[in-house]
Protein backbone atom coordinates (compact mmCIF):
# COMPACT_ATOMS: atom_id res chain seq x y z
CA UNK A 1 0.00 0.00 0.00
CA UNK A 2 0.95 3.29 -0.83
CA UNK A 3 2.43 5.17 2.47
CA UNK A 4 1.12 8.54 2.01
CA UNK A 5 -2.70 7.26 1.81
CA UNK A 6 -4.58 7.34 4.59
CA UNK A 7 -8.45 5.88 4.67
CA UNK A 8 -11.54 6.43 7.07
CA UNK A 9 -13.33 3.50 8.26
CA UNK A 10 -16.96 4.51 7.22
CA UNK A 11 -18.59 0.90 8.50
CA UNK A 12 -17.45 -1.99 10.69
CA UNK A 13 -18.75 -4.97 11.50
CA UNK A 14 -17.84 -8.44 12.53
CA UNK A 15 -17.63 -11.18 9.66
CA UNK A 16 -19.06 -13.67 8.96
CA UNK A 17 -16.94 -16.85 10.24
CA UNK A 18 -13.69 -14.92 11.77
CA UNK A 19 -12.12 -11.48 11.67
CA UNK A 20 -13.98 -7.79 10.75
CA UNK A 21 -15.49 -6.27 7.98
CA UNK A 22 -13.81 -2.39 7.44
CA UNK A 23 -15.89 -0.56 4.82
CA UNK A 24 -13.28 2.45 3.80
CA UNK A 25 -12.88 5.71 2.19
CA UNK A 26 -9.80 7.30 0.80
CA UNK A 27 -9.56 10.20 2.88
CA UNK A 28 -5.52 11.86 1.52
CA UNK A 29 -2.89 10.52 -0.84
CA UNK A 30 -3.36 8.51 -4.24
CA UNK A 31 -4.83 5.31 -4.52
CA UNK A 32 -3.50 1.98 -3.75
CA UNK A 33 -3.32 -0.69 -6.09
CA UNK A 34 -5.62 -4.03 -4.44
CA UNK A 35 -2.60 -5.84 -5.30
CA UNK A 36 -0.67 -4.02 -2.62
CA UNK A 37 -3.54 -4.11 -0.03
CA UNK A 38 -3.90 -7.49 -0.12
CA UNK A 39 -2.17 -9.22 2.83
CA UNK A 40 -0.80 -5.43 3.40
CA UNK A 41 -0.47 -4.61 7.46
CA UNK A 42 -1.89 -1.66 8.33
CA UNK A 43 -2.34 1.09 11.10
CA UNK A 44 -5.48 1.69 12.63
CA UNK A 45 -5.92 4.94 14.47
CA UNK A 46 -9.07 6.00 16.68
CA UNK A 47 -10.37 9.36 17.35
CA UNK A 48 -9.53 8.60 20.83
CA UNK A 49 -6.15 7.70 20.29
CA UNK A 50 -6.07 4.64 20.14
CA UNK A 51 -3.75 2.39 18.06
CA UNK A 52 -4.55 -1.27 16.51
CA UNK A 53 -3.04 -3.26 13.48
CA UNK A 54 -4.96 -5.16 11.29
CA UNK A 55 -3.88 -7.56 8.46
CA UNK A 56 -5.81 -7.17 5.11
CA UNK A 57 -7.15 -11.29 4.60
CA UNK A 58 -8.77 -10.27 1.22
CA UNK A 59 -12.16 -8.52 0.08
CA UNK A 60 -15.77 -9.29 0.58
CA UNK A 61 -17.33 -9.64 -2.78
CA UNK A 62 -20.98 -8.56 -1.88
CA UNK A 63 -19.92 -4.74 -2.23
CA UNK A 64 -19.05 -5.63 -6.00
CA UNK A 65 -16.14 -6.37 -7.78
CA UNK A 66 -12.68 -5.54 -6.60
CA UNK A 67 -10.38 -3.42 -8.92
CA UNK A 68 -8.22 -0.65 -9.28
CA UNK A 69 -10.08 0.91 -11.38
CA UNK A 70 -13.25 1.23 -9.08
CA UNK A 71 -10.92 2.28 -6.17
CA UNK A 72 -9.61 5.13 -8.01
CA UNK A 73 -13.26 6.57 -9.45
CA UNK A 74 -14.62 5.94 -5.91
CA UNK A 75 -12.81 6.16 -3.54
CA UNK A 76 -13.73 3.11 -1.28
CA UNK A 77 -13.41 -0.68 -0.99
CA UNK A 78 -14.23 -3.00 1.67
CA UNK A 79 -11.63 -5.17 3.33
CA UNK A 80 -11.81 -8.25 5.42
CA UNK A 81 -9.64 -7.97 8.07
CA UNK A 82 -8.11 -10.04 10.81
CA UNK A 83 -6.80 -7.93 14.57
CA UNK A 84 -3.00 -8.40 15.93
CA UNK A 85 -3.24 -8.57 19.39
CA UNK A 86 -5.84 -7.55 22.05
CA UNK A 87 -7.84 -4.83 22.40
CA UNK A 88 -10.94 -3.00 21.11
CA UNK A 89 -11.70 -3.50 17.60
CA UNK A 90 -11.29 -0.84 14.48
CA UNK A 91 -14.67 0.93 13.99
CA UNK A 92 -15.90 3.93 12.23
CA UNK A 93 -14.54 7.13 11.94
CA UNK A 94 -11.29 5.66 12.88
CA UNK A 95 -8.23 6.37 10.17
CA UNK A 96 -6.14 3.55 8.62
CA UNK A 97 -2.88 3.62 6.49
CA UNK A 98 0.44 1.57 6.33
CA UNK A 99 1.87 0.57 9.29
């Protein structure tokens, strides 16, 4: 993933068998290619403060086809995501980019 983009978590939710659900938005820098997200480790920031890690697993398909094309017009994608360590889990509003 590219390091100077930085996403909002618009929706979270658990999924269905294991790990979460992050619905983002590209909030500053250029697009990432879904090449480079997938399996990418990334830093999750809340408006709090507080600081998780999450490992990108791969991409739900129900929000439509994955591409790099569709990321760049839009702006969003939805990742499935698995938690490194304890602690409370990435929800909206919070900001994510490369660890």
């Amino acid at each position: 993933m590219a390091s100077g983009s930085t996403f909002r978590v618009i929706d979270a939710y658990d999924g269905p068998h294991a790990g979460r659900i992050l619905r983002l938005r590209l909030e500053s820098g250029d697009a990432p290619t879904v090449r480079s997200l997938k399996g990418a480790r990334l830093r999750a920031l809340s408006p709090d403060g507080d600081e998780r890690f999450v490992r990108v697993d791969g991409f739900p398909l129900f929000g439509g086809k994955v591409s790099d094309a569709r990321l760049e017009k839009t702006g969003r994608i939805d990742v499935h995501v698995t938690h490194e360590g304890d602690g409370i889990p990435v929800a909206a509003r919070w900001a994510v980019s490369a660890a």
